[in-house]
C-alpha atoms as a PDB file:
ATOM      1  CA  UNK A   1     133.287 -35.959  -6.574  1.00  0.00           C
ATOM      2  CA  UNK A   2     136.754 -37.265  -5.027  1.00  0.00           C
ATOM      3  CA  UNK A   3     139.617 -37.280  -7.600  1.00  0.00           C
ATOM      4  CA  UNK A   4     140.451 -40.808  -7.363  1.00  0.00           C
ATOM      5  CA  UNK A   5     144.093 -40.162  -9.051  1.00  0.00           C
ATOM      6  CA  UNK A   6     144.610 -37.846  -6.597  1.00  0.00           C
ATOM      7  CA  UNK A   7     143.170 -39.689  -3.475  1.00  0.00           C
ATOM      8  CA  UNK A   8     145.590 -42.643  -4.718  1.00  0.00           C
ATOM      9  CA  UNK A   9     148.644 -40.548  -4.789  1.00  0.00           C
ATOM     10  CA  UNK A  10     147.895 -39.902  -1.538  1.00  0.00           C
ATOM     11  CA  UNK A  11     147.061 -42.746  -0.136  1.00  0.00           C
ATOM     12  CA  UNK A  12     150.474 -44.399  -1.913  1.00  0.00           C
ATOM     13  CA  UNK A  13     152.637 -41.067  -0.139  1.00  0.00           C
ATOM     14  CA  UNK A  14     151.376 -41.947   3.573  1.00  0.00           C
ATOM     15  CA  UNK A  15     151.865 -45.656   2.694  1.00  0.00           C
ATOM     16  CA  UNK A  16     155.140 -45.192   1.882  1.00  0.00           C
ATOM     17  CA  UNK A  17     156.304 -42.813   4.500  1.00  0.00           C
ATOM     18  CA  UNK A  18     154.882 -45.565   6.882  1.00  0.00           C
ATOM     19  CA  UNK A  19     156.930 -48.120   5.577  1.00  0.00           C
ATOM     20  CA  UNK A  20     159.716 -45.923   6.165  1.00  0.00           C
ATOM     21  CA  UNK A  21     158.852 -45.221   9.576  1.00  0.00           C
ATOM     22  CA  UNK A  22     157.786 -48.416  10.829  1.00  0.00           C
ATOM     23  CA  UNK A  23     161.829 -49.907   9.770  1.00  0.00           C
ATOM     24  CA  UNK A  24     162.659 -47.570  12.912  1.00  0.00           C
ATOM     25  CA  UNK A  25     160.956 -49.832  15.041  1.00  0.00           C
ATOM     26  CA  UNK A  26     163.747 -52.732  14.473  1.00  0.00           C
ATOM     27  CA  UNK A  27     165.880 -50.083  16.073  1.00  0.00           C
ATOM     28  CA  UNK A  28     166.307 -49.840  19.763  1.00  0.00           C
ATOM     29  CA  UNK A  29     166.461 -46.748  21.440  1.00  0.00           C
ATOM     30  CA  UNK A  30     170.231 -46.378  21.714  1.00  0.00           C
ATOM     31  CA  UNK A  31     170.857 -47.285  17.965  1.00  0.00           C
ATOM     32  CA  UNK A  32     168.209 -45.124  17.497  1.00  0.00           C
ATOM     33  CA  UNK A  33     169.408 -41.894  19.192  1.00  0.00           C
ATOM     34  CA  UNK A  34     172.745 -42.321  18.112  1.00  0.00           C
ATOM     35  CA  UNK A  35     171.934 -42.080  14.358  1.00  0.00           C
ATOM     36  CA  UNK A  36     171.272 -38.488  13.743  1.00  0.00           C
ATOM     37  CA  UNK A  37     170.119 -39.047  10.130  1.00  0.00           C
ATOM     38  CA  UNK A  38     167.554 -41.271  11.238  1.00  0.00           C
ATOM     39  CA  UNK A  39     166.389 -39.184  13.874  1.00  0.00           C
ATOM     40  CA  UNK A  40     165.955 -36.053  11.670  1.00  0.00           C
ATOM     41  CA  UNK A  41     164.425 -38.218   8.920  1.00  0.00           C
ATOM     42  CA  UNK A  42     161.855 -39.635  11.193  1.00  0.00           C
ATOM     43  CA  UNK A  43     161.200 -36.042  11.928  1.00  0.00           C
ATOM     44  CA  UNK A  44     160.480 -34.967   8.428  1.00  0.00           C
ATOM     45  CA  UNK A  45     158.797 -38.464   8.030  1.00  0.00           C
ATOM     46  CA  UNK A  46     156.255 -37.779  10.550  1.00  0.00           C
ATOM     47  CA  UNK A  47     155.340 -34.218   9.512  1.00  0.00           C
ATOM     48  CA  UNK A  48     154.625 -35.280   5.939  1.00  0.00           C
ATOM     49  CA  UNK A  49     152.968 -38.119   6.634  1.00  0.00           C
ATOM     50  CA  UNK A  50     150.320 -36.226   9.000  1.00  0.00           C
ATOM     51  CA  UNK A  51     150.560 -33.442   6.281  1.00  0.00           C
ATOM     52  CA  UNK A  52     149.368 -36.127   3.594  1.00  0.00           C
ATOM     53  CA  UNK A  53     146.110 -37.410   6.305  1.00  0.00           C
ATOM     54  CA  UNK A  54     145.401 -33.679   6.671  1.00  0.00           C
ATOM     55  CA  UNK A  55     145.523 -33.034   2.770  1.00  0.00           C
ATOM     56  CA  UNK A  56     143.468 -36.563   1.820  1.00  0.00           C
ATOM     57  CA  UNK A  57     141.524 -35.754   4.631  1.00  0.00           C
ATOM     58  CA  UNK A  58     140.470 -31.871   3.198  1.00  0.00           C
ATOM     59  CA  UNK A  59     140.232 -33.680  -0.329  1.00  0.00           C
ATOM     60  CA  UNK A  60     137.117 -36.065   0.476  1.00  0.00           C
ATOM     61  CA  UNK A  61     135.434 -33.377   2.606  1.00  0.00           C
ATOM     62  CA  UNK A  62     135.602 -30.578  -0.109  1.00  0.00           C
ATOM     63  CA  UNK A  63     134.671 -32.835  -2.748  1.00  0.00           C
ATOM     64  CA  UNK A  64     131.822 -34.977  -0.757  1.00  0.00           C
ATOM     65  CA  UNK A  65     130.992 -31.003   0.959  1.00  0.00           C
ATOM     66  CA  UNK A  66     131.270 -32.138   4.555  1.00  0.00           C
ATOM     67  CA  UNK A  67     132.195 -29.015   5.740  1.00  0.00           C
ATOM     68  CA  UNK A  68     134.779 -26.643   6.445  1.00  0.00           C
ATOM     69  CA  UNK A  69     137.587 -27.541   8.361  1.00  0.00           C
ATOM     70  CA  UNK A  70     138.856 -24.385  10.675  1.00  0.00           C
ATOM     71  CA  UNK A  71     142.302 -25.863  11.773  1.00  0.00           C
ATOM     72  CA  UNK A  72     144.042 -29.230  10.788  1.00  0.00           C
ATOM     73  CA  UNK A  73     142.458 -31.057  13.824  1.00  0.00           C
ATOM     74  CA  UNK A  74     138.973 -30.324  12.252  1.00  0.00           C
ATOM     75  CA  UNK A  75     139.869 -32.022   9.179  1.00  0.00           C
ATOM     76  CA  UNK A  76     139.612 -35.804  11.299  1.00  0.00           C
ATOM     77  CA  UNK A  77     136.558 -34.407  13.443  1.00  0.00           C
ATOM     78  CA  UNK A  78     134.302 -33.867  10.282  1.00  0.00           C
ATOM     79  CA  UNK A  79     135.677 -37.544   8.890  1.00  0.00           C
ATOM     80  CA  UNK A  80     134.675 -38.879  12.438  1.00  0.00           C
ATOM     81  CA  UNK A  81     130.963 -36.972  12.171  1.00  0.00           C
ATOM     82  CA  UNK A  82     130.596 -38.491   8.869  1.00  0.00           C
ATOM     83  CA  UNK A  83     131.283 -41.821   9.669  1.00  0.00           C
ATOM     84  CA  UNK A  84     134.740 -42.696   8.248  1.00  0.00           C
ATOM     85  CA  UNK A  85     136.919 -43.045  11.172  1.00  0.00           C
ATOM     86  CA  UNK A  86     136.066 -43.622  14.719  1.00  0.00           C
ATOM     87  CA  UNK A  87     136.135 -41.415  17.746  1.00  0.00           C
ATOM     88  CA  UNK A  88     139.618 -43.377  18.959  1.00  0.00           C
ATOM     89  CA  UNK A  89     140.947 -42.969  15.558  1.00  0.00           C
ATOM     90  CA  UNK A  90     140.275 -39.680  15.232  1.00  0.00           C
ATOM     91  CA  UNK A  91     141.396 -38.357  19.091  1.00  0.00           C
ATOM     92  CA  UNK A  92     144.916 -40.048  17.856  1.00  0.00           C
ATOM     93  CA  UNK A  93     145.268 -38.361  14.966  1.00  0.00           C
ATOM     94  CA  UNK A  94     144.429 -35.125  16.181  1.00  0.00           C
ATOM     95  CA  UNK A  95     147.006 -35.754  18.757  1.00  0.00           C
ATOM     96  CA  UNK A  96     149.450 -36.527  15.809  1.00  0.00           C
ATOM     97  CA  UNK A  97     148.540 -33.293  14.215  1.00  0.00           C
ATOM     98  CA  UNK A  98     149.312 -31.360  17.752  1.00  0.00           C
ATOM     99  CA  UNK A  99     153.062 -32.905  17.230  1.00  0.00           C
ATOM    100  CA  UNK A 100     153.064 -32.755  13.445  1.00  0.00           C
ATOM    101  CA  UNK A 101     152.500 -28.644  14.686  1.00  0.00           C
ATOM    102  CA  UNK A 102     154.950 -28.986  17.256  1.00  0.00           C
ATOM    103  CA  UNK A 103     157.889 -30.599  14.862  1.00  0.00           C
ATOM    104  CA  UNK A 104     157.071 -27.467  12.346  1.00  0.00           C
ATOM    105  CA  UNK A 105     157.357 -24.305  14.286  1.00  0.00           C
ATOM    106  CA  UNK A 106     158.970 -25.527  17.493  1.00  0.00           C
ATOM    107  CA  UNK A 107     161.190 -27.852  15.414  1.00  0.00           C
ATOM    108  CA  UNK A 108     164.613 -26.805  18.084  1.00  0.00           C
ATOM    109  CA  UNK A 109     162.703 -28.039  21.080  1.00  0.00           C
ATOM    110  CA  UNK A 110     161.927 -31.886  20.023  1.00  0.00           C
ATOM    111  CA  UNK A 111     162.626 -34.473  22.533  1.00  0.00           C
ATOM    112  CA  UNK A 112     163.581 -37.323  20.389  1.00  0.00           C
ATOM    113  CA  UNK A 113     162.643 -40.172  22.704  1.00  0.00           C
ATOM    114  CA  UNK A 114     158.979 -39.269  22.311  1.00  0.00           C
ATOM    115  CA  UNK A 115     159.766 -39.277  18.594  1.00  0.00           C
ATOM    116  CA  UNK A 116     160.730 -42.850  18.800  1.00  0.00           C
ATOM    117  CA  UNK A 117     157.911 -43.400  21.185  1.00  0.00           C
ATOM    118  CA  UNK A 118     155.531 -42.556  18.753  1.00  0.00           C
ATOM    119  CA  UNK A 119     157.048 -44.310  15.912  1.00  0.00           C
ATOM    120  CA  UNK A 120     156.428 -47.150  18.358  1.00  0.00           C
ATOM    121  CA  UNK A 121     153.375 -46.909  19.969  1.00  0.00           C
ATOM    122  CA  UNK A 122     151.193 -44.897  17.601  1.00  0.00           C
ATOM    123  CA  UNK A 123     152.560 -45.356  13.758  1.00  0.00           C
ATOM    124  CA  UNK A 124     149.559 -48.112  13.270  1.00  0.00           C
ATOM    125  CA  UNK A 125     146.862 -45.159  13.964  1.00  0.00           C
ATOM    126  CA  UNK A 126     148.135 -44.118  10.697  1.00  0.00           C
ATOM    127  CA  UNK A 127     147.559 -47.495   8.973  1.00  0.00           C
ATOM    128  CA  UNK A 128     144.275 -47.285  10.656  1.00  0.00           C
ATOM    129  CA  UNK A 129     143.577 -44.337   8.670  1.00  0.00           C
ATOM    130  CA  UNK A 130     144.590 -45.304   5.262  1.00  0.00           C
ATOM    131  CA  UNK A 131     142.564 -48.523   5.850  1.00  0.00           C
ATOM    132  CA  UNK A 132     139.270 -46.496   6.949  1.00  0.00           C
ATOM    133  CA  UNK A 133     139.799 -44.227   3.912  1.00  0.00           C
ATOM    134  CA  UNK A 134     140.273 -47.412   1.145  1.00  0.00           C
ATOM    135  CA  UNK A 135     136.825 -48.685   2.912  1.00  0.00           C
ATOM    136  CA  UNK A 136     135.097 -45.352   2.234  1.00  0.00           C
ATOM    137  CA  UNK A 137     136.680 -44.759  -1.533  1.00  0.00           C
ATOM    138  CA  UNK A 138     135.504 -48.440  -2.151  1.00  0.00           C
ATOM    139  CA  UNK A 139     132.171 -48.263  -1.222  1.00  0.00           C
ATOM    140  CA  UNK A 140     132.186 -45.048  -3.255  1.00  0.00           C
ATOM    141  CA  UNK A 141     133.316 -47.584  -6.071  1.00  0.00           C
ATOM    142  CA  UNK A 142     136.131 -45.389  -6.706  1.00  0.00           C
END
């Protein structure tokens, strides 16, 4: 059975990381780039809040015994067999893993401008998520 404290906590980490992350979109790209601070933090932001989908992710599929994920990636492939997030959904997040990988062990080789691209263009996949998750842990009744 999920641990609804726990899925919570989660859920309240990634929300608040994304709130974070999306006031970097009022920023253009100069303003941006220029602000080392931010772009660091937007690094770290990212990583944790893919680290938090992975680990809320790994929490519902232990506890409702979905199956065993092999890598991070499989964590949103079993969600997306079982129904809780689409096939769209899940391709973006496993592409957001692939960087969240990237920003960890090849951390000196970053190319910011896709950083800010992604805060951008692909921050709302993880609202998506949350919102798909909240659906599922209410229809649980959690």
């Amino acid at each position: 059975m999920i641990d609804r404290q726990k899925a919570e906590s989660l859920i309240e980490r990634i929300e608040k990381y994304y709130s974070i992350l999306a006031e970097f979109k009022k920023l253009t790209l100069e303003e941006y780039l220029k602000d080392i601070k931010t772009v660091y933090s937007s690094r770290y932001l990212i990583q944790v809040c893919v680290e938090s989908c992975i680990n809320l992710s790994n929490h519902i599929i232990a506890s409702d015994k979905m199956g065993v994920p092999s890598e991070y990636a499989d964590t949103f492939r079993i969600l997306c067999k079982n129904n809780l997030i689409d096939e769209k959904l899940t391709a973006q997040l496993i592409n957001m893993t692939r960087f969240r990988n990237r920003l960890v062990h090849l951390y000196w080789d970053i190319d910011d401008e896709f950083v800010f691209e992604i805060i951008n263009n692909n921050l709302e996949d993880i609202n998506a998520f949350v919102k798909s998750i909240k659906q599922y842990l209410k229809l649980l009744k959690l």
